[in-house]
Protein backbone atom coordinates (compact mmCIF):
# COMPACT_ATOMS: atom_id res chain seq x y z
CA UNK A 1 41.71 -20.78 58.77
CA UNK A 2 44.98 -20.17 60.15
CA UNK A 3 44.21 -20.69 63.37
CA UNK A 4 43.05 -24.11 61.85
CA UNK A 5 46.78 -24.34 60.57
CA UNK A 6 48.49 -23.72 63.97
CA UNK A 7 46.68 -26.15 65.50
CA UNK A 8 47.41 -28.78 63.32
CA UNK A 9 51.27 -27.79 63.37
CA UNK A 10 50.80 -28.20 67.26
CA UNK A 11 49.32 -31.60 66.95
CA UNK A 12 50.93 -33.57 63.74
CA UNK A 13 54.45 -34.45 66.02
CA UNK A 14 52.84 -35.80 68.87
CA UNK A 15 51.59 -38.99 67.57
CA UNK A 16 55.53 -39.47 67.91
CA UNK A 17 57.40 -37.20 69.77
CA UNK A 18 57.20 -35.46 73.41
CA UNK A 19 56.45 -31.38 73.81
CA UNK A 20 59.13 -29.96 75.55
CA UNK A 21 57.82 -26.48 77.21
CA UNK A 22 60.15 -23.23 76.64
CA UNK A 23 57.91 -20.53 77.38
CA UNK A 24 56.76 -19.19 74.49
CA UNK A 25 58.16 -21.51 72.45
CA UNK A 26 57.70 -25.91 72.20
CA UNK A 27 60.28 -27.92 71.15
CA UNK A 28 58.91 -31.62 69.57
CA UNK A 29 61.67 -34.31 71.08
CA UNK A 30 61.40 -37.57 68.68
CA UNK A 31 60.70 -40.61 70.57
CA UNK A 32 61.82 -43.90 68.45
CA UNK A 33 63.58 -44.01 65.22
CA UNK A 34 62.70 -41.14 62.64
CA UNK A 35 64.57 -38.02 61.61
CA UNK A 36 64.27 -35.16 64.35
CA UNK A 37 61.34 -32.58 64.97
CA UNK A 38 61.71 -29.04 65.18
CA UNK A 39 60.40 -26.39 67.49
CA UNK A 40 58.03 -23.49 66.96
CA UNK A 41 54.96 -21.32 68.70
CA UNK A 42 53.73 -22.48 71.78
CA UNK A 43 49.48 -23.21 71.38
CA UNK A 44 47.77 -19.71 71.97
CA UNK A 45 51.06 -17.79 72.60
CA UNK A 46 50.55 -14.56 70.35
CA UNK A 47 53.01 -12.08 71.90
CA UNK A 48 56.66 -11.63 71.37
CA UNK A 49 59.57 -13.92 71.59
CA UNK A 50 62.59 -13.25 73.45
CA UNK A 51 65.62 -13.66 71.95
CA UNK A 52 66.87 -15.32 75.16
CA UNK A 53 63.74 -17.89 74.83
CA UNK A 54 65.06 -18.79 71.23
CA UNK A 55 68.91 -19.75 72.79
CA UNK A 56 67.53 -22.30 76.16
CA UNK A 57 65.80 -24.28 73.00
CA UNK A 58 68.68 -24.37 70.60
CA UNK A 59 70.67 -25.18 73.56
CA UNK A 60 68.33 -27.77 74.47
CA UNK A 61 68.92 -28.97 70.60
CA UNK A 62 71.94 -29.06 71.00
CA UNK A 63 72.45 -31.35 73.87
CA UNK A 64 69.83 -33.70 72.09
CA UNK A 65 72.27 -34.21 68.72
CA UNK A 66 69.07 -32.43 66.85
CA UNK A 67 69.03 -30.14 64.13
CA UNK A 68 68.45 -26.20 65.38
CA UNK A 69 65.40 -25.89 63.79
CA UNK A 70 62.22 -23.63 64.22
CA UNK A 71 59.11 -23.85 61.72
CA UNK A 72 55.96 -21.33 62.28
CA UNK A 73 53.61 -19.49 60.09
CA UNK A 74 54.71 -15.52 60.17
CA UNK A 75 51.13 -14.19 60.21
CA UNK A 76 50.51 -15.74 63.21
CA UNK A 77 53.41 -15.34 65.14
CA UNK A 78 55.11 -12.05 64.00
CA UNK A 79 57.05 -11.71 66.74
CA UNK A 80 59.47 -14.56 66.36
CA UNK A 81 61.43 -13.87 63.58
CA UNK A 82 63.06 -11.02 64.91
CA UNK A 83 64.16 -13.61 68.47
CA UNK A 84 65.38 -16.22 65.68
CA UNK A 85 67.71 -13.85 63.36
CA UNK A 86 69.29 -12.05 66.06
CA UNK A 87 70.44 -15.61 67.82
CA UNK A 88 72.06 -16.36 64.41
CA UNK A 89 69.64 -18.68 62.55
CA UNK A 90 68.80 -17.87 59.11
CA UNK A 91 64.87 -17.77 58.01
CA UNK A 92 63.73 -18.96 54.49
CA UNK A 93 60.47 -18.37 53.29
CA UNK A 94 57.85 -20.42 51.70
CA UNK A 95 53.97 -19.90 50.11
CA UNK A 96 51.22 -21.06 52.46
CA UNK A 97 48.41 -22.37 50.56
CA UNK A 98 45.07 -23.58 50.98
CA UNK A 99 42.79 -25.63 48.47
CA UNK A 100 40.12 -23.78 47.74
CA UNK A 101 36.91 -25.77 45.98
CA UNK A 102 36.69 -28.27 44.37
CA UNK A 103 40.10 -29.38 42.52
CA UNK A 104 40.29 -28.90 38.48
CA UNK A 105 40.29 -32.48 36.88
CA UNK A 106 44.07 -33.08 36.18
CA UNK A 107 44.89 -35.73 33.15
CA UNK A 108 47.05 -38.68 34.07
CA UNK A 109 50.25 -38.03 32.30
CA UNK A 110 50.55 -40.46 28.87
CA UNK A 111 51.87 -44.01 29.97
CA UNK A 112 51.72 -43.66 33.49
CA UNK A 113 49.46 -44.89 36.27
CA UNK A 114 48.62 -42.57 39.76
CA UNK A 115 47.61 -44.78 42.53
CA UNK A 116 47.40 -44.54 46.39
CA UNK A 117 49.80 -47.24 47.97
CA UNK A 118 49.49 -48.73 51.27
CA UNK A 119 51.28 -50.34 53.08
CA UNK A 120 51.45 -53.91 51.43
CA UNK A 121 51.75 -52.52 48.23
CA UNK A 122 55.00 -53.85 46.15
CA UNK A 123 55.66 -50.36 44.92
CA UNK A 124 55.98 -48.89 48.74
CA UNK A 125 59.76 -48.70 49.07
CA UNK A 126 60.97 -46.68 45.86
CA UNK A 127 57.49 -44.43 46.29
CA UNK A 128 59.19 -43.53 49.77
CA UNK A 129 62.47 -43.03 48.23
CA UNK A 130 61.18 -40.98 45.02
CA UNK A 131 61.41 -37.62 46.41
CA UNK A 132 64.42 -38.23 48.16
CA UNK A 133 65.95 -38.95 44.79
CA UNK A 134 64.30 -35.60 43.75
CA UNK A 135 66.31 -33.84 46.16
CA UNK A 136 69.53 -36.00 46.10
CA UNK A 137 68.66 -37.30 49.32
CA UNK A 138 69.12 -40.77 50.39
CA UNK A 139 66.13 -42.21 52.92
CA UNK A 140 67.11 -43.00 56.15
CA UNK A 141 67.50 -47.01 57.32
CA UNK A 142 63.67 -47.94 57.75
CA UNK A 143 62.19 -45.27 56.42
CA UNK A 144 59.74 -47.39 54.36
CA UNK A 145 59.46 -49.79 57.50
CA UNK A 146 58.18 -46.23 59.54
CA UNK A 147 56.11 -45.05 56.77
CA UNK A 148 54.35 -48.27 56.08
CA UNK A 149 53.49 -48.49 59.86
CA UNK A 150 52.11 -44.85 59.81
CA UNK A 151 49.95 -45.40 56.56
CA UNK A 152 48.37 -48.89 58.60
CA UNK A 153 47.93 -46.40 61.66
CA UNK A 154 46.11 -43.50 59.35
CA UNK A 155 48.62 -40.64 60.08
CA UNK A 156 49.98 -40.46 56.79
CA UNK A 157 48.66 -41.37 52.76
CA UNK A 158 50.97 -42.03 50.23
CA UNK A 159 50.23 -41.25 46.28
CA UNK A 160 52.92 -42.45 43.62
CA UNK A 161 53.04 -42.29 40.04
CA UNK A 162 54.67 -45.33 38.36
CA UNK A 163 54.93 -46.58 34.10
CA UNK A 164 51.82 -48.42 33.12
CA UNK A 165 52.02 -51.52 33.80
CA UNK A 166 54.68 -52.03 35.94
CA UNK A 167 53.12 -52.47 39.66
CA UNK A 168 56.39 -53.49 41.64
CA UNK A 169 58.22 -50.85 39.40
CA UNK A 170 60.13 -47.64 40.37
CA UNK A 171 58.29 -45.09 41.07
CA UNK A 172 59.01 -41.83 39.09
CA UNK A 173 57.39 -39.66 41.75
CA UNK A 174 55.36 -39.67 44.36
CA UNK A 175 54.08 -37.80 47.78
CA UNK A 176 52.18 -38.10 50.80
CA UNK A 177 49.15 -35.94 52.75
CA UNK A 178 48.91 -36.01 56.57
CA UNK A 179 45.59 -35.61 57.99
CA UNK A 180 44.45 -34.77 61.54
CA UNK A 181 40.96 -34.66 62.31
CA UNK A 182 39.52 -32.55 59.42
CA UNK A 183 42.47 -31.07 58.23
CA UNK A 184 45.69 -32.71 56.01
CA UNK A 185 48.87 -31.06 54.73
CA UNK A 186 50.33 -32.20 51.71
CA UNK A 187 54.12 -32.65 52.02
CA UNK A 188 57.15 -34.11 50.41
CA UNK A 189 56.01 -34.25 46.80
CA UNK A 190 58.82 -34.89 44.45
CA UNK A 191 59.86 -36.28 41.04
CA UNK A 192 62.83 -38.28 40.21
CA UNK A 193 65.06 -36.67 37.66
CA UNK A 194 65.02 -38.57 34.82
CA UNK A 195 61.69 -38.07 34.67
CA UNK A 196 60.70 -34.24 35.04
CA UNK A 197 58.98 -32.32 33.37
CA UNK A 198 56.11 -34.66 32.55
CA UNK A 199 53.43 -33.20 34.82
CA UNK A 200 53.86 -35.92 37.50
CA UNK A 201 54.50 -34.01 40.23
CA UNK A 202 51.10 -32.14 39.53
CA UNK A 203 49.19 -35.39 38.90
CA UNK A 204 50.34 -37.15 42.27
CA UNK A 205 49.08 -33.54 43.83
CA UNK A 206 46.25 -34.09 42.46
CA UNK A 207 45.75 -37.65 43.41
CA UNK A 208 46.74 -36.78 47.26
CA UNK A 209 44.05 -34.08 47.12
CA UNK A 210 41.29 -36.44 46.10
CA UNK A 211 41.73 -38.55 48.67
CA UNK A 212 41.92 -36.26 51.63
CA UNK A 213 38.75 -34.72 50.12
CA UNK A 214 37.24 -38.19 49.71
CA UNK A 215 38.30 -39.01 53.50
CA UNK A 216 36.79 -35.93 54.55
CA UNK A 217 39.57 -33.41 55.14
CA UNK A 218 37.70 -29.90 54.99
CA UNK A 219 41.07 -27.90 54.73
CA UNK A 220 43.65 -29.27 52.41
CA UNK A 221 47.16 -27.08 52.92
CA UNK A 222 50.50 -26.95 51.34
CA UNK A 223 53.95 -24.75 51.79
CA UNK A 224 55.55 -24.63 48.39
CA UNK A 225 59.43 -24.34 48.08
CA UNK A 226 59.03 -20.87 45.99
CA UNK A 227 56.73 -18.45 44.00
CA UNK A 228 57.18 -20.32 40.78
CA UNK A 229 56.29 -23.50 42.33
CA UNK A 230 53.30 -21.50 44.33
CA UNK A 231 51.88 -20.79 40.63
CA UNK A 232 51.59 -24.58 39.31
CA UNK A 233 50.26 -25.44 42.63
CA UNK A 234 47.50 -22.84 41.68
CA UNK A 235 46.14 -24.69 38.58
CA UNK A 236 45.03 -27.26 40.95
CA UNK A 237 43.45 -24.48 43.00
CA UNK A 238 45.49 -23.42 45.78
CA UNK A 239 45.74 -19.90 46.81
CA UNK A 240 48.49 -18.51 48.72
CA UNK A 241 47.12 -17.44 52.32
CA UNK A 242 50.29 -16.84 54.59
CA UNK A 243 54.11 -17.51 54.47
CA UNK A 244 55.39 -20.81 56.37
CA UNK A 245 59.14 -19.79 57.91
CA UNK A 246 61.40 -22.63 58.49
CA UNK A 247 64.55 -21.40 60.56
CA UNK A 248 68.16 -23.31 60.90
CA UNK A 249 71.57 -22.40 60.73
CA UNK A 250 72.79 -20.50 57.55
CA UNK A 251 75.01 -23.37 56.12
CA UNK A 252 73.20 -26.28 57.25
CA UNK A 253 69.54 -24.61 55.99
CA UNK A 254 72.01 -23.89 52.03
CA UNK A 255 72.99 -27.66 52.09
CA UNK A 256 69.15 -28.91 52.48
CA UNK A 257 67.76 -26.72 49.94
CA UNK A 258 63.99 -27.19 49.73
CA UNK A 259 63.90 -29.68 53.28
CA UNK A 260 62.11 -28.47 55.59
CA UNK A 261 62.58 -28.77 59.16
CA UNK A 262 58.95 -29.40 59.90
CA UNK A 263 57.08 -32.01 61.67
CA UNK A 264 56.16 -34.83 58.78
CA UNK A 265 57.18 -38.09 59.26
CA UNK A 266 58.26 -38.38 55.24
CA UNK A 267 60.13 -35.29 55.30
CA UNK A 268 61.18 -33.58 56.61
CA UNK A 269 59.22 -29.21 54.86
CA UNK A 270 59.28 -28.52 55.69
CA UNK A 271 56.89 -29.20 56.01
CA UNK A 272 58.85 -29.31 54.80
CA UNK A 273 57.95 -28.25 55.76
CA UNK A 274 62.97 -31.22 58.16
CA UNK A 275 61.11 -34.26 59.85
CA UNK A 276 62.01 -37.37 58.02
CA UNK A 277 62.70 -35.43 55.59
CA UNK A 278 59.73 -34.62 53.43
CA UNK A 279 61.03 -32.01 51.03
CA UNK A 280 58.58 -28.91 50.60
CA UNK A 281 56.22 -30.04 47.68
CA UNK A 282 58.11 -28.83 44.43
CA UNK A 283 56.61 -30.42 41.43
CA UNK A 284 60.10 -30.93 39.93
């Protein structure tokens, strides 16, 4: 299963971005518009990590105007977190979980509709920018424009909740799930404030999962930003298999919070998983 992961980790950036070789470690390069990659494990590399390996990518990092950022799964790379604290970066912790089953029916929250959007729907733009707002982010300039082109392509599926009745309305929150081959990651799920605490992050979960199962994903995955955010995520039936580690520098990794630094287009973990940036799923 996690080898299953790892693989996908290796393959989600490089339907946009270029593999730059460091060894033991890969660094994704963006190519286009689109909030930065991040590096991590090379494929198949299982040993240690030397420290000195760590510094020719952050320097490379730095001479691209990128974000020092490494994202990897510990179990499967134990070696590296040792390289990436000892060159200075500081390494925050997140539940890996998998869907196990078949997902528990989840009710739709009282006078609200869940619906997949594509990329002509009216409600696109503020079901981009809903978890964004969750996190006090702003999108990026064309975010929409980028997501909208990778929903027509099939590398990303976006799930919002909006009020009944209201199809070109604000969305209140809403997510996305990334599939390659037959595995998808569910990333950047997020509520705005003013409406929390209504189940909606759980119910656009929900509605993501459905459709990767219904599109044939065999392993659904998550990160989730903490433990208590690990436990909602287990009434729809996600167990916690591994830890996901995203790695950047102490200040900068404080100001993002729950971003990840990982390789989805929406976020941004980061995955976040950050790459666009999808915040970690959160519920809020």
């Amino acid at each position: 299963m996690l080898k299953r992961i790892e693989a996908y980790y290796d393959a989600v950036p490089r339907s946009s971005a270029r593999a730059e070789e460091f060894g033991p470690l890969t660094l994704f390069v963006r190519e286009g518009e689109g909030w930065p990659f991040y590096a991590r494990p090379a494929s198949g590399h299982e040993g240690e990590v030397p420290v000195a390996a760590v510094e020719r990518v952050r320097a490379r990092q730095r001479e691209l105007g990128v974000p020092e950022a490494f994202e990897w799964v510990a179990e499967t790379a134990p070696g590296l977190r040792a390289a990436v604290e000892a060159s200075g970066l500081t390494v925050h912790e997140h539940p890996l979980m998998v869907l196990e089953g078949a997902p528990p029916a989840v009710p739709e929250p009282e006078g609200v509709a869940v619906r997949m959007v594509d990329a002509g729907d009216p409600g696109l733009e503020s079901a981009v920018a809903a978890p964004y707002a969750a996190f006090g982010f702003p999108p990026e300039p064309g975010t929409a424009e980028r997501t909208a082109a990778r929903i027509t392509a099939g590398l990303t599926r976006l799930a919002a909740a909006f009020e009944s009745g209201t199809e070109g309305g604000s969305a209140l929150a809403a997510g996305q799930h990334q599939p390659v081959g037959g595995v998808s990651e569910v990333v950047g799920v997020g509520t705005v404030p003013a409406a929390r605490r209504r189940g909606l992050g759980l119910a656009v979960t929900a509605a993501l999962v459905a459709d990767a199962r219904a599109r044939g994903a065999e392993l659904v995955f998550l990160s989730a930003s903490d433990a208590d955010v690990a436990r909602l995520y287990g009434r729809l039936g996600f167990r916690t298999v591994a830890t996901a580690l995203v790695a950047e520098p102490g200040p900068e990794a404080e100001a993002r919070g729950p971003f990840r630094g990982a390789g989805k287009e929406f976020r941004g973990k980061s995955s976040g998983r950050v790459t666009s940036p999808v915040p970690a799923p959160s519920l809020r």
